[in-house]
N, C-alpha and C. Protein backbone atom coordinates (compact mmCIF):
# COMPACT_ATOMS: atom_id res chain seq x y z
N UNK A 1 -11.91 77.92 -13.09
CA UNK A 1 -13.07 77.08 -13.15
C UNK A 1 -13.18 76.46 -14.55
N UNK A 2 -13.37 74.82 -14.48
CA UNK A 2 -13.56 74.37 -15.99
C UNK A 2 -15.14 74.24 -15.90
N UNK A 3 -15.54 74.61 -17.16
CA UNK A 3 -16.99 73.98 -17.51
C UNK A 3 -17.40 72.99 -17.32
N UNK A 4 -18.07 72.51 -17.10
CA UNK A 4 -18.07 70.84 -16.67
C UNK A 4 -19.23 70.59 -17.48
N UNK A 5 -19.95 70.97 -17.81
CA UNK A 5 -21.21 70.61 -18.88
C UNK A 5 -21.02 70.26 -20.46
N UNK A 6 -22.12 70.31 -21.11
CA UNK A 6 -21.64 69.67 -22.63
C UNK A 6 -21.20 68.69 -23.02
N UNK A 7 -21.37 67.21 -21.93
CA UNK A 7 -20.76 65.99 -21.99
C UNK A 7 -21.68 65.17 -22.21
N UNK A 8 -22.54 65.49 -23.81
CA UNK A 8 -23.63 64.31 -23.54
C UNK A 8 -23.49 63.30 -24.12
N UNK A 9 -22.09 63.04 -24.52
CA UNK A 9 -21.49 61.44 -24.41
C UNK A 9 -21.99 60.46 -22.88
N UNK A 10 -21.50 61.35 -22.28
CA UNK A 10 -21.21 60.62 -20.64
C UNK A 10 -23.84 60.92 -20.40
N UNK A 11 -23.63 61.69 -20.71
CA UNK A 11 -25.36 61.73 -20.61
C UNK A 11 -25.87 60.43 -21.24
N UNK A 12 -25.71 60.32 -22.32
CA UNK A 12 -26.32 59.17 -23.27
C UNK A 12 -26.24 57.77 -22.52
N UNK A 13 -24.79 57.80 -22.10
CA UNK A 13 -23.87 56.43 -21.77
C UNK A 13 -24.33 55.90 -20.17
N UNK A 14 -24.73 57.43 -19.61
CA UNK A 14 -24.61 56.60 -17.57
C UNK A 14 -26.51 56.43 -17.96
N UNK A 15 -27.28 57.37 -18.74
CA UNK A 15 -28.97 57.26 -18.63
C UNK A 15 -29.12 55.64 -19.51
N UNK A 16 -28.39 55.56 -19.98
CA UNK A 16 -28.21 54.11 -20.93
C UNK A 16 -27.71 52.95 -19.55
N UNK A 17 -27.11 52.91 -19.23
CA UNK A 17 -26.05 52.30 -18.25
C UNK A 17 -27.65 51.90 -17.01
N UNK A 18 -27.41 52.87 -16.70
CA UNK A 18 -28.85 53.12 -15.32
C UNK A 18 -29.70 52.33 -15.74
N UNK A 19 -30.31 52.97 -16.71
CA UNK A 19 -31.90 52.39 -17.23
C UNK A 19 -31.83 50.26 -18.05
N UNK A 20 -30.84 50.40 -17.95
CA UNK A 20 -30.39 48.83 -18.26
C UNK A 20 -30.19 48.01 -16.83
N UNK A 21 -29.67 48.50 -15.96
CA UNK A 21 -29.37 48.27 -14.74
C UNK A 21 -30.74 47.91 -14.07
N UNK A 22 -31.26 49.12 -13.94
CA UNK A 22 -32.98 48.80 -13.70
C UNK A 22 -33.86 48.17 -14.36
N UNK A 23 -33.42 48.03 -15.52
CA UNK A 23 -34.56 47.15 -16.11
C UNK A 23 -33.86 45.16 -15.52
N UNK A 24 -33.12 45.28 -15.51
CA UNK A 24 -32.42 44.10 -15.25
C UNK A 24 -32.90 43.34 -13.50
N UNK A 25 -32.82 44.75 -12.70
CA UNK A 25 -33.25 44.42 -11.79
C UNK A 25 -34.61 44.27 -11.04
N UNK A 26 -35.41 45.24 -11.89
CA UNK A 26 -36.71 45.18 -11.57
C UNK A 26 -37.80 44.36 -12.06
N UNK A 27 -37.48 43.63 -13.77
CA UNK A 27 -37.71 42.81 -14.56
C UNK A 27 -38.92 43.33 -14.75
N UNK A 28 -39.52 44.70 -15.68
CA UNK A 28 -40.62 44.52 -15.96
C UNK A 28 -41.76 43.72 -16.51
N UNK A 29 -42.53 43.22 -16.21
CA UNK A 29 -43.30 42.96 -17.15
C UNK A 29 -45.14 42.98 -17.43
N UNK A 30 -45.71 43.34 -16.19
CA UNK A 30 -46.97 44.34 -16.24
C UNK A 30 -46.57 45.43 -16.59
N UNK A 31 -48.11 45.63 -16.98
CA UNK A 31 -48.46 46.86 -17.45
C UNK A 31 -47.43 48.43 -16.37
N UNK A 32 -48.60 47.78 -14.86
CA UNK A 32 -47.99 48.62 -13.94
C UNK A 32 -46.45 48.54 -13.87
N UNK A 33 -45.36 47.72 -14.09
CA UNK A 33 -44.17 47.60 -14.34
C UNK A 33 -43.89 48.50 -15.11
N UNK A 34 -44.11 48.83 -16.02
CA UNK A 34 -43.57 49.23 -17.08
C UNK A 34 -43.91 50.51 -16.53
N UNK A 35 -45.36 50.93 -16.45
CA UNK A 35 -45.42 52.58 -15.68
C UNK A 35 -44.09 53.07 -15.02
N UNK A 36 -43.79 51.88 -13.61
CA UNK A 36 -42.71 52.44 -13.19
C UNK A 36 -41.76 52.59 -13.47
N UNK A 37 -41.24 51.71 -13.96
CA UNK A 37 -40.03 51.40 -14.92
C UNK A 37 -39.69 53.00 -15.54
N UNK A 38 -40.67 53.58 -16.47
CA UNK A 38 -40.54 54.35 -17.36
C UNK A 38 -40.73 55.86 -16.52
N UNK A 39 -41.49 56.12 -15.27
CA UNK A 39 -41.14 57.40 -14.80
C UNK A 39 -40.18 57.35 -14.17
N UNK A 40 -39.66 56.12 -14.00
CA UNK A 40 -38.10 56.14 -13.10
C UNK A 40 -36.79 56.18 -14.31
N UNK A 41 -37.35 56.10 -15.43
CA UNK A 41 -36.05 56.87 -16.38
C UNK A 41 -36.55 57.68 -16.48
N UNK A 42 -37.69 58.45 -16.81
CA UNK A 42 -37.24 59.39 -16.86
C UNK A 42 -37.16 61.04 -15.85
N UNK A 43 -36.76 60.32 -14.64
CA UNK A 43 -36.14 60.96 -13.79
C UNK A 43 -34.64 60.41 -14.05
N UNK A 44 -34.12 59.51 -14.19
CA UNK A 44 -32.55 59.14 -14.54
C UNK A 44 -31.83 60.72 -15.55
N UNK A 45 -33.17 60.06 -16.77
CA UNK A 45 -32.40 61.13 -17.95
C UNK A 45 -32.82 62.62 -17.45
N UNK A 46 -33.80 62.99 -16.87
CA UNK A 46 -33.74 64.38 -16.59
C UNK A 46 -32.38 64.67 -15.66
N UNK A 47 -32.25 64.16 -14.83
CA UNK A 47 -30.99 63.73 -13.77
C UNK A 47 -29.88 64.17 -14.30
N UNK A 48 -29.15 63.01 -15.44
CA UNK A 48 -28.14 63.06 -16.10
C UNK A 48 -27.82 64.13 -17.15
N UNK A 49 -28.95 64.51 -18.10
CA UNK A 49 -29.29 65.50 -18.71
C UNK A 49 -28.50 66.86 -18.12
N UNK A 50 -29.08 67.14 -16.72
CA UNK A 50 -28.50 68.44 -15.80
C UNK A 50 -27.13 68.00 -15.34
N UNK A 51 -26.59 66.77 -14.86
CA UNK A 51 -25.45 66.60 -14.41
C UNK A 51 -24.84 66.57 -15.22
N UNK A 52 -24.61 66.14 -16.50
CA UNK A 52 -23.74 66.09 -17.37
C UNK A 52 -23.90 67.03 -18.35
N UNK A 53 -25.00 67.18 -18.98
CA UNK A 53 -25.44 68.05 -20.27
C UNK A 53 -25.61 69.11 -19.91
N UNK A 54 -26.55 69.73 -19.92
CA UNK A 54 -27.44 71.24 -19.73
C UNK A 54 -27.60 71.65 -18.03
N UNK A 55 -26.86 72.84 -17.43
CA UNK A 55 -27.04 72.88 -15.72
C UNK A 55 -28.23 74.18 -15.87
N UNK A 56 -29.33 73.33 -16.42
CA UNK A 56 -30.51 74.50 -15.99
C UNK A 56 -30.87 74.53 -14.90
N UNK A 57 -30.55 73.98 -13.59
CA UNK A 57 -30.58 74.73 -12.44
C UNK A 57 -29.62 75.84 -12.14
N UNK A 58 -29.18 75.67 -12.63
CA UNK A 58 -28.07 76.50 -12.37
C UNK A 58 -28.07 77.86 -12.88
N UNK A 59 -28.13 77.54 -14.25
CA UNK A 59 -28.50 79.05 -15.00
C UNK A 59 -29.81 79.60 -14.23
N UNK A 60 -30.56 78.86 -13.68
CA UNK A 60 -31.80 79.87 -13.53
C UNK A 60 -31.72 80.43 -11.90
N UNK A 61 -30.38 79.70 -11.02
CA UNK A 61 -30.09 80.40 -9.86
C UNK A 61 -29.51 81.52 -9.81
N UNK A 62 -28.67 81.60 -10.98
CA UNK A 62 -27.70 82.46 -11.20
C UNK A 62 -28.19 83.74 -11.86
N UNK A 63 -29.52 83.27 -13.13
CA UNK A 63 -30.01 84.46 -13.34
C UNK A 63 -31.21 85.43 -12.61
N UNK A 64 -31.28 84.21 -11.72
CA UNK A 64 -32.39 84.91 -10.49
C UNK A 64 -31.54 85.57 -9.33
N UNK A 65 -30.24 84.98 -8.86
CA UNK A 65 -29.38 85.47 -7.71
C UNK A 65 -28.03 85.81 -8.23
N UNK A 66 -27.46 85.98 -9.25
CA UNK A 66 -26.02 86.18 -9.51
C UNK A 66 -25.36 85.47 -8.57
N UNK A 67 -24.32 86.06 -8.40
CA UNK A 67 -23.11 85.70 -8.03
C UNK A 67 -23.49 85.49 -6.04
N UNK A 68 -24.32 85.86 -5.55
CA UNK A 68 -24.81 85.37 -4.34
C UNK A 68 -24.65 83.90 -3.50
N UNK A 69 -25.16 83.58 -4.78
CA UNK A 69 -25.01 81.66 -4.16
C UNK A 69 -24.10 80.95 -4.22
N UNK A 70 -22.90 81.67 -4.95
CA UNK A 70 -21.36 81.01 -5.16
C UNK A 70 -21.57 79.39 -6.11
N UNK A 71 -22.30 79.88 -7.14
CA UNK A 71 -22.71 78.68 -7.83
C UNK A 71 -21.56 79.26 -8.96
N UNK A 72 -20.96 78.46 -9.79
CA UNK A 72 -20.70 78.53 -11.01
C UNK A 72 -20.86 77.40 -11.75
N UNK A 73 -20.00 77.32 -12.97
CA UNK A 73 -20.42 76.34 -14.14
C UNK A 73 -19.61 75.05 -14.00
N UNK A 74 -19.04 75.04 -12.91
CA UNK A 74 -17.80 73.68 -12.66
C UNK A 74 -19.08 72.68 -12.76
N UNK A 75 -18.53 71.02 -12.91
CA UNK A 75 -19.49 70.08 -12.21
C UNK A 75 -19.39 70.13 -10.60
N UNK A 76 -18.87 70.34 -10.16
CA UNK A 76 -18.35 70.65 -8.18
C UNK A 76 -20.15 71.53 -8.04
N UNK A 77 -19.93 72.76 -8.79
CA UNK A 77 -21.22 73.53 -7.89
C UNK A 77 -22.65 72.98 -8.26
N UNK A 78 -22.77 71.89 -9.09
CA UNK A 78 -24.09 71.02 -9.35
C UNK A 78 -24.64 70.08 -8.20
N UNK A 79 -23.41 70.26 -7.08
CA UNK A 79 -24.11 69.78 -5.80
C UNK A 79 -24.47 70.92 -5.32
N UNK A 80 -25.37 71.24 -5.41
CA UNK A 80 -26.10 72.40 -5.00
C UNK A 80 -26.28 72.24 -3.38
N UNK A 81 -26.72 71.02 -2.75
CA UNK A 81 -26.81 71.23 -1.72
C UNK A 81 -25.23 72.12 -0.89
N UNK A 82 -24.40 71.30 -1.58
CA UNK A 82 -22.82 71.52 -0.89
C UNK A 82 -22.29 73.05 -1.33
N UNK A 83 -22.87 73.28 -2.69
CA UNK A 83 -22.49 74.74 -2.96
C UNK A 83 -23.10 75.86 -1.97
N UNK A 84 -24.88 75.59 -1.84
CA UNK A 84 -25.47 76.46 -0.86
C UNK A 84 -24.61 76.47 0.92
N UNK A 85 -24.16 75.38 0.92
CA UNK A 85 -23.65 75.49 2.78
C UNK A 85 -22.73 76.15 2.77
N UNK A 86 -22.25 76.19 1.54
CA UNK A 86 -20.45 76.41 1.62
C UNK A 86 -19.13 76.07 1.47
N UNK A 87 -19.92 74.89 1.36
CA UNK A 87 -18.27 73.71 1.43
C UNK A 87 -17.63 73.78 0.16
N UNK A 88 -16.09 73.87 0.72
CA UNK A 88 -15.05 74.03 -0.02
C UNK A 88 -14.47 72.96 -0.49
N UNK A 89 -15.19 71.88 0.28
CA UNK A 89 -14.26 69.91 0.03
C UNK A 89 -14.78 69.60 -1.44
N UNK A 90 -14.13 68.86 -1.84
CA UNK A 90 -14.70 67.55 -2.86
C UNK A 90 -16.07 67.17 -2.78
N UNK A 91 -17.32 67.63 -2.88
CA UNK A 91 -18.52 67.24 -2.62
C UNK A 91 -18.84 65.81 -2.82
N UNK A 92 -18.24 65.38 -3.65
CA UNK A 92 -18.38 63.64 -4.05
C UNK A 92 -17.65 62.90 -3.05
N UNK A 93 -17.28 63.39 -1.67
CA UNK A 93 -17.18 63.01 -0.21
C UNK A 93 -17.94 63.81 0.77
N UNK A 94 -18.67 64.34 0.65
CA UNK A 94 -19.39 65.35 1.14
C UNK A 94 -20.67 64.37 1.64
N UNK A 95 -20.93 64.32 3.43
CA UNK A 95 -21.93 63.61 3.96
C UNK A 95 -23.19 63.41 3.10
N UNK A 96 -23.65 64.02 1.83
CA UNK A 96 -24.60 64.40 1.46
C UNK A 96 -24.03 63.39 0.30
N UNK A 97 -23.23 63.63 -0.23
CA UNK A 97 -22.99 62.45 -1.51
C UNK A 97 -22.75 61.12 -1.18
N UNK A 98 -22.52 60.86 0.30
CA UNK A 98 -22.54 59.79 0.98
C UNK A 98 -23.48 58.75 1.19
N UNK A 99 -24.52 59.47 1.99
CA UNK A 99 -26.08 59.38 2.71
C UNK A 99 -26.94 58.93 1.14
N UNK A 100 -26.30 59.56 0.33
CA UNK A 100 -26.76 59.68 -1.10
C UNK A 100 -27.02 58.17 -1.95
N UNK A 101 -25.40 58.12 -1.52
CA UNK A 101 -25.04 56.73 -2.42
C UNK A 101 -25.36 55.68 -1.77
N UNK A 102 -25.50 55.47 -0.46
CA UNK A 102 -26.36 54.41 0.35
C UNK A 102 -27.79 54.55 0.28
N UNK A 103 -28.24 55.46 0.22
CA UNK A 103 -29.64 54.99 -0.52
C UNK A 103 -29.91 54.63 -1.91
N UNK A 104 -29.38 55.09 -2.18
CA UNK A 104 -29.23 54.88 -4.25
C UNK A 104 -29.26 53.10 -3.97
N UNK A 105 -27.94 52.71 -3.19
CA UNK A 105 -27.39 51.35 -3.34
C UNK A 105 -28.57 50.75 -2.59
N UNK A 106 -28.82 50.88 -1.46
CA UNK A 106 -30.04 49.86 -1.07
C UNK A 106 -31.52 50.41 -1.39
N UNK A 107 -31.44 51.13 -2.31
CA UNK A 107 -32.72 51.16 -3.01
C UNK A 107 -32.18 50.14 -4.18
N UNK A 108 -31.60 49.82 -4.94
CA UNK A 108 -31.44 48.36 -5.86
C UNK A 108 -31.52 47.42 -5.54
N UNK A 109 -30.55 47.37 -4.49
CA UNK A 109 -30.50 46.44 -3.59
C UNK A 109 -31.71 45.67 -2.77
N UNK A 110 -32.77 46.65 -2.53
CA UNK A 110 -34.02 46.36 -2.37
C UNK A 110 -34.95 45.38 -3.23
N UNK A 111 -34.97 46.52 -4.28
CA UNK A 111 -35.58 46.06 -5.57
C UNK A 111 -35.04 44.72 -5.95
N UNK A 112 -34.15 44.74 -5.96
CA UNK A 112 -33.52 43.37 -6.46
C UNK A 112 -34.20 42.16 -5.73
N UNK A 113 -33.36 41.96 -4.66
CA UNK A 113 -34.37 41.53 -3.52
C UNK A 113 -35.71 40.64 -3.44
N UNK A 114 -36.68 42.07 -3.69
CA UNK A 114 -37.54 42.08 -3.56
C UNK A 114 -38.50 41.50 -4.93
N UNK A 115 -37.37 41.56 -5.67
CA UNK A 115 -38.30 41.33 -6.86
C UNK A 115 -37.70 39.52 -7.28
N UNK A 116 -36.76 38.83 -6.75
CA UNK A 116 -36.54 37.06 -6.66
C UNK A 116 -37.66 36.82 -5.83
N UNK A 117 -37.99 37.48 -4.64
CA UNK A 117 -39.15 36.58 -3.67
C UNK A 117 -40.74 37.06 -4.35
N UNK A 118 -41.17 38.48 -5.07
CA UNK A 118 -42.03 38.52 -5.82
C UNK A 118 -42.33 37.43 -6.78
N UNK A 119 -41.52 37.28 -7.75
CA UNK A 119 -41.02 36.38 -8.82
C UNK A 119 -41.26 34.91 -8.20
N UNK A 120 -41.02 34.39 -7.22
CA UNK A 120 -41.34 33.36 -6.98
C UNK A 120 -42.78 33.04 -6.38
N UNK A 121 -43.17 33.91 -5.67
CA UNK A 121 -44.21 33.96 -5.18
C UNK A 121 -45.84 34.14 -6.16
N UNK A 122 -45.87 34.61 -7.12
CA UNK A 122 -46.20 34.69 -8.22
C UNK A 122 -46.08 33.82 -8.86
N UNK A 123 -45.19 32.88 -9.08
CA UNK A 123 -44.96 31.43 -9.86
C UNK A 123 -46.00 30.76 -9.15
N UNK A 124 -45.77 30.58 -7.71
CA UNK A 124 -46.39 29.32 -6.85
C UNK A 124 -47.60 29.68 -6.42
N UNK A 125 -47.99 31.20 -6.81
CA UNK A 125 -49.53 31.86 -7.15
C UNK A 125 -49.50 31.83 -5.44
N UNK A 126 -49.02 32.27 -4.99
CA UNK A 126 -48.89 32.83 -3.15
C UNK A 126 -48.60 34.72 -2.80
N UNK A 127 -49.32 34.77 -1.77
CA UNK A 127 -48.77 36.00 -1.44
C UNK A 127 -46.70 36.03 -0.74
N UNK A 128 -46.57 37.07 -1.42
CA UNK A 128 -45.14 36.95 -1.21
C UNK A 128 -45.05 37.58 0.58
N UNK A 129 -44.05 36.37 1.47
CA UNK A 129 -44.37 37.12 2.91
C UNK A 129 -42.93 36.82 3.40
N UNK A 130 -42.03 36.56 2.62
CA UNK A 130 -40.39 36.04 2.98
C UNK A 130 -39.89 37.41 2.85
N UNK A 131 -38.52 37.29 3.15
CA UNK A 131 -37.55 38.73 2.73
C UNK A 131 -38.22 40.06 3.26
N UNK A 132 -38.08 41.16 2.53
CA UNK A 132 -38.82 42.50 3.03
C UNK A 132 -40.43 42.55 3.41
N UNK A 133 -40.67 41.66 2.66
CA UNK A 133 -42.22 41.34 2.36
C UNK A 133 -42.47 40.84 3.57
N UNK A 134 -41.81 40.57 4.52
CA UNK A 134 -41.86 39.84 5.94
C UNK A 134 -42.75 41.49 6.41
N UNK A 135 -42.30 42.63 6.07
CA UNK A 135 -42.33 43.53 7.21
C UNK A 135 -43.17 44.99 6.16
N UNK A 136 -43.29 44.79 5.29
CA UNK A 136 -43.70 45.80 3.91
C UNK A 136 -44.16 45.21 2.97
N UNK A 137 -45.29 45.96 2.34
CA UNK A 137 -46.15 44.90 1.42
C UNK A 137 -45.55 45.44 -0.07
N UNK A 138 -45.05 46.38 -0.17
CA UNK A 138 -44.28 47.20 -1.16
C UNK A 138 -43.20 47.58 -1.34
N UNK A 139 -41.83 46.70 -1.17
CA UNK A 139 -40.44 47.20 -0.62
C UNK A 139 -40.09 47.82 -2.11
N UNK A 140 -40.61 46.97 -3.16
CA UNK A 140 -39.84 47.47 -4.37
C UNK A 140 -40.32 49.31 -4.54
N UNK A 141 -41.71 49.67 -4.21
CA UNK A 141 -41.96 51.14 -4.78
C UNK A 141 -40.84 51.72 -3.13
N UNK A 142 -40.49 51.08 -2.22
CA UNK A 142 -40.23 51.82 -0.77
C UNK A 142 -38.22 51.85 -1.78
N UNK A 143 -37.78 51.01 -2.47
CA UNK A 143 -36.60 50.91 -3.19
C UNK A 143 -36.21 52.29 -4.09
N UNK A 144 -37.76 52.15 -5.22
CA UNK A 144 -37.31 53.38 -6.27
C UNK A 144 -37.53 54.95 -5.27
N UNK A 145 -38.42 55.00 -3.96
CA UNK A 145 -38.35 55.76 -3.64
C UNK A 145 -36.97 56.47 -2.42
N UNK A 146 -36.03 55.28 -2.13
CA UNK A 146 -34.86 55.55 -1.92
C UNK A 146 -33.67 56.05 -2.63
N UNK A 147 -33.93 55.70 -4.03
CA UNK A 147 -32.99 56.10 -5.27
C UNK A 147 -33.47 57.20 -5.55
N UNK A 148 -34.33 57.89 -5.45
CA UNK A 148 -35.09 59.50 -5.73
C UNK A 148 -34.48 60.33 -4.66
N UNK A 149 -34.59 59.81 -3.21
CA UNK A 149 -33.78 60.60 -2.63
C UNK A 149 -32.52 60.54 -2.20
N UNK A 150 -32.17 59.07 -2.73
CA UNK A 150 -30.48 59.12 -2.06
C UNK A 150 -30.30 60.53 -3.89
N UNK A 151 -30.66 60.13 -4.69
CA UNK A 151 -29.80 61.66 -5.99
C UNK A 151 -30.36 62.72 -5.68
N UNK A 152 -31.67 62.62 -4.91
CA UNK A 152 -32.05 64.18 -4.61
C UNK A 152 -30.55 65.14 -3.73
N UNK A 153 -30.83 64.16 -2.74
CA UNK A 153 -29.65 64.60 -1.98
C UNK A 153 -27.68 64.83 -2.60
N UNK A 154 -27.98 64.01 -3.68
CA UNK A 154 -26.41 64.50 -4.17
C UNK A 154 -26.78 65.83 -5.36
N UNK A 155 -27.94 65.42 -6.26
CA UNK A 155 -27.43 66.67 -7.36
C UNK A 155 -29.34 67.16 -7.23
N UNK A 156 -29.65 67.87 -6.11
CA UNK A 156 -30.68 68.40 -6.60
C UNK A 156 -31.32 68.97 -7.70
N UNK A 157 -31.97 69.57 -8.73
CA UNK A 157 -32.27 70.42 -9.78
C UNK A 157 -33.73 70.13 -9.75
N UNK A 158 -34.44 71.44 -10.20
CA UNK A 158 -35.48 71.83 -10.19
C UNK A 158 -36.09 70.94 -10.88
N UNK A 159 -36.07 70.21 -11.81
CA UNK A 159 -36.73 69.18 -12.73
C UNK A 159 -36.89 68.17 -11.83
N UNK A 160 -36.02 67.35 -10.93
CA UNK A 160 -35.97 66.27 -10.54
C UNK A 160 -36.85 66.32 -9.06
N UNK A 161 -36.56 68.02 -8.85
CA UNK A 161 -37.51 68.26 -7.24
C UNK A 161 -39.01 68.21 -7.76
N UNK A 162 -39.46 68.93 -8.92
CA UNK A 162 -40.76 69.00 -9.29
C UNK A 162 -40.98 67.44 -9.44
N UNK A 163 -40.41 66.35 -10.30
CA UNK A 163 -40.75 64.73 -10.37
C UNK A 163 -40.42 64.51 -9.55
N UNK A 164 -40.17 64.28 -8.51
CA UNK A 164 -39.78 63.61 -6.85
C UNK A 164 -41.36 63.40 -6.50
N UNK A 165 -41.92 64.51 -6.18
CA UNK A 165 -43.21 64.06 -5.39
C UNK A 165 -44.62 63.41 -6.12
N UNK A 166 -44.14 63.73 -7.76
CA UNK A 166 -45.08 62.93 -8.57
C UNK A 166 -45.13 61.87 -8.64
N UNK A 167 -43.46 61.15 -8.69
CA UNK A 167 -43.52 59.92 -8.61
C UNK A 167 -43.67 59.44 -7.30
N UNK A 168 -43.22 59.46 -6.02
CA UNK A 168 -43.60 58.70 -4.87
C UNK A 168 -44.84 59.46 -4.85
N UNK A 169 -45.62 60.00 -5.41
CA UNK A 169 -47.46 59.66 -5.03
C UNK A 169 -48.14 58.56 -6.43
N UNK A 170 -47.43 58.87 -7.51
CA UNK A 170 -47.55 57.49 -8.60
C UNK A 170 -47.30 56.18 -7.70
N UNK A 171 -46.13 56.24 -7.02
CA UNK A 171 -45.61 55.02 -6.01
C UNK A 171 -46.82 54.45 -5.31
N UNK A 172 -47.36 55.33 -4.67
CA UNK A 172 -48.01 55.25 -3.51
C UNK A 172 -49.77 55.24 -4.32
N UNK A 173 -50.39 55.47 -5.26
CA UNK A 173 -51.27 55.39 -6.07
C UNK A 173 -51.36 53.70 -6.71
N UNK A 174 -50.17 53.66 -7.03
CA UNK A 174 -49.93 52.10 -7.53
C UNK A 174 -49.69 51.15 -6.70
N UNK A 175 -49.51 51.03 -5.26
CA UNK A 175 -49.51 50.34 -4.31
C UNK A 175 -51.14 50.15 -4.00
N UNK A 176 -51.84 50.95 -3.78
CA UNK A 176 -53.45 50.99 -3.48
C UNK A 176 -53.99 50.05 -4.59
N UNK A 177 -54.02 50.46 -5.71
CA UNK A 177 -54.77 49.56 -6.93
C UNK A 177 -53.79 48.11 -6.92
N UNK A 178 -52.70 48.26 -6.99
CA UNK A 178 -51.94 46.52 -6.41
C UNK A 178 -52.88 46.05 -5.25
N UNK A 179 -52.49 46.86 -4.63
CA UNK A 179 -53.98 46.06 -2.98
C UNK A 179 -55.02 45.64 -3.29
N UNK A 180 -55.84 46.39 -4.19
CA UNK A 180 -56.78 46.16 -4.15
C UNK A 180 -57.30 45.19 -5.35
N UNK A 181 -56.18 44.48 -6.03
CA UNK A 181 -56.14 43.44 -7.27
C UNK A 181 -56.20 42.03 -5.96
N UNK A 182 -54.44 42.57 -4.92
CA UNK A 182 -54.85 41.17 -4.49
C UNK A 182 -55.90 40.70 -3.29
N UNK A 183 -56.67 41.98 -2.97
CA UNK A 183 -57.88 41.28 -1.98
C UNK A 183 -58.91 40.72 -2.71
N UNK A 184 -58.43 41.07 -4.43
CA UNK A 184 -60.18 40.38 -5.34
C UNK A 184 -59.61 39.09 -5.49
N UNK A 185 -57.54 39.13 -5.26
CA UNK A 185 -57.31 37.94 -5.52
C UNK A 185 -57.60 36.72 -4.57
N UNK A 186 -56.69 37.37 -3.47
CA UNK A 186 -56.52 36.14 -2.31
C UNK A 186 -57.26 36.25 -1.14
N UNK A 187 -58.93 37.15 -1.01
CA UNK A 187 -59.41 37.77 0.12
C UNK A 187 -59.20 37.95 1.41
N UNK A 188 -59.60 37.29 2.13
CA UNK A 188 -59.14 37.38 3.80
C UNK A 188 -57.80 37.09 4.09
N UNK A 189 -57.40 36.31 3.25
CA UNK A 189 -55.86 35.87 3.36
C UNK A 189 -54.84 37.04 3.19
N UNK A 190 -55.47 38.19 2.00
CA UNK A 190 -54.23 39.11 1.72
C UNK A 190 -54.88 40.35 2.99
N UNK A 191 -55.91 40.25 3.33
CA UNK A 191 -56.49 41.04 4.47
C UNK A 191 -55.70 41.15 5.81
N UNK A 192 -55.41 39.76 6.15
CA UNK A 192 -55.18 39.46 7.21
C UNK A 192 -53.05 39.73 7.13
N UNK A 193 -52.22 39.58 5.75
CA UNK A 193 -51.42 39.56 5.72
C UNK A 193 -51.15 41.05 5.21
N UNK A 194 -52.33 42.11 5.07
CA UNK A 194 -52.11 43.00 5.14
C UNK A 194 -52.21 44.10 6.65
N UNK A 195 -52.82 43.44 7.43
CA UNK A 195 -52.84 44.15 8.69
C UNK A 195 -51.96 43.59 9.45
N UNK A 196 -50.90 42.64 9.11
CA UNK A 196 -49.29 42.35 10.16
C UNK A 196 -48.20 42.92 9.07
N UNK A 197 -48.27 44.14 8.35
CA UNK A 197 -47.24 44.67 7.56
C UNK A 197 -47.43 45.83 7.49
N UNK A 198 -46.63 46.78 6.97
CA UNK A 198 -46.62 48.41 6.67
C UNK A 198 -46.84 48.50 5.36
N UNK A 199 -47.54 49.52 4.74
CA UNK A 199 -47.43 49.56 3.39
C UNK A 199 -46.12 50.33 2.86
């Protein structure tokens, strides 16, 4: 078994990498932007931190269960989900690192998206009702909350399970006060284009 931790070159470089990526795609620039923006790094760097740097999930499975859970210090047993079943494969093909990376990807992919027909819609001072917005009044928070669980599902750790449900209820907190900006904005109009959509 090699160590696989202690690489916080590769920590610095992918939480750097990510958080540029997202800022690029989400284009903050409210207030509320920036909220999200910033609990969604720092779930990245807690993320990367354990995958690459420090496996404090790990140490604290191991010093609560020893040798039980067939965890060790490789990067392989930081898929925790794949270490707990059993699997002996390459976990970074493992249905779970799969399922993973397609949500990761169309959670950007979302955001992205979602945030040219925002962006325009906002220029021409309209409610945005093209693209996702056809069918969801919030695709971008329904995006970051796909990227939470497509990595939940590849590298679980206790840090990122405890911020998982803080942030999709931050998500879901900041969707309500957005609502309720644009019914002072656009009244019956965002009323009426809020009861033919999902939040």
């Amino acid at each position: 078994m090699e160590y696989g931790y202690g690489q916080w070159i590769w920590v610095v470089a992918i939480a750097i990498l990510f958080l540029y990526f997202l800022k690029e795609v989400f284009k903050p620039q409210t207030p509320t932007d920036w909220t999200t923006y910033r609990g969604m790094g720092a779930f990245f760097v807690a993320l990367f931190a354990e995958m690459y740097g420090f496996p404090l999930t790990i140490y604290i499975l191991t010093s609560l269960f020893g040798q039980k859970l067939g965890l060790d210090f490789s990067h392989n047993s930081g898929h925790i989900l794949e270490s707990l079943l059993g699997s002996t494969g390459d976990p970074h093909f493992s249905l779970f690192h799969i399922v993973g990376n397609l949500l990761v990807g169309a959670g950007f992919i979302l955001i992205a998206v979602s945030w040219k027909i925002l962006y325009a819609a906002v220029k021409a001072k309209k409610i945005s009702r093209t693209g996702p917005y056809k069918y969801v009044r919030h695709p971008q928070y329904i995006g970051f909350s796909l990227i939470i669980l497509g990595f939940l599902l590849q590298w679980p750790t206790i840090i990122t399970l405890i911020m998982a449900p803080f942030l999709l209820w931050r998500y879901a907190k900041l969707a309500r006060i957005e609502e309720g900006e644009m019914v002072k904005k656009f009244g019956q109009q965002y009323l009426d284009y809020k009861s033919q959509t999902y939040s």
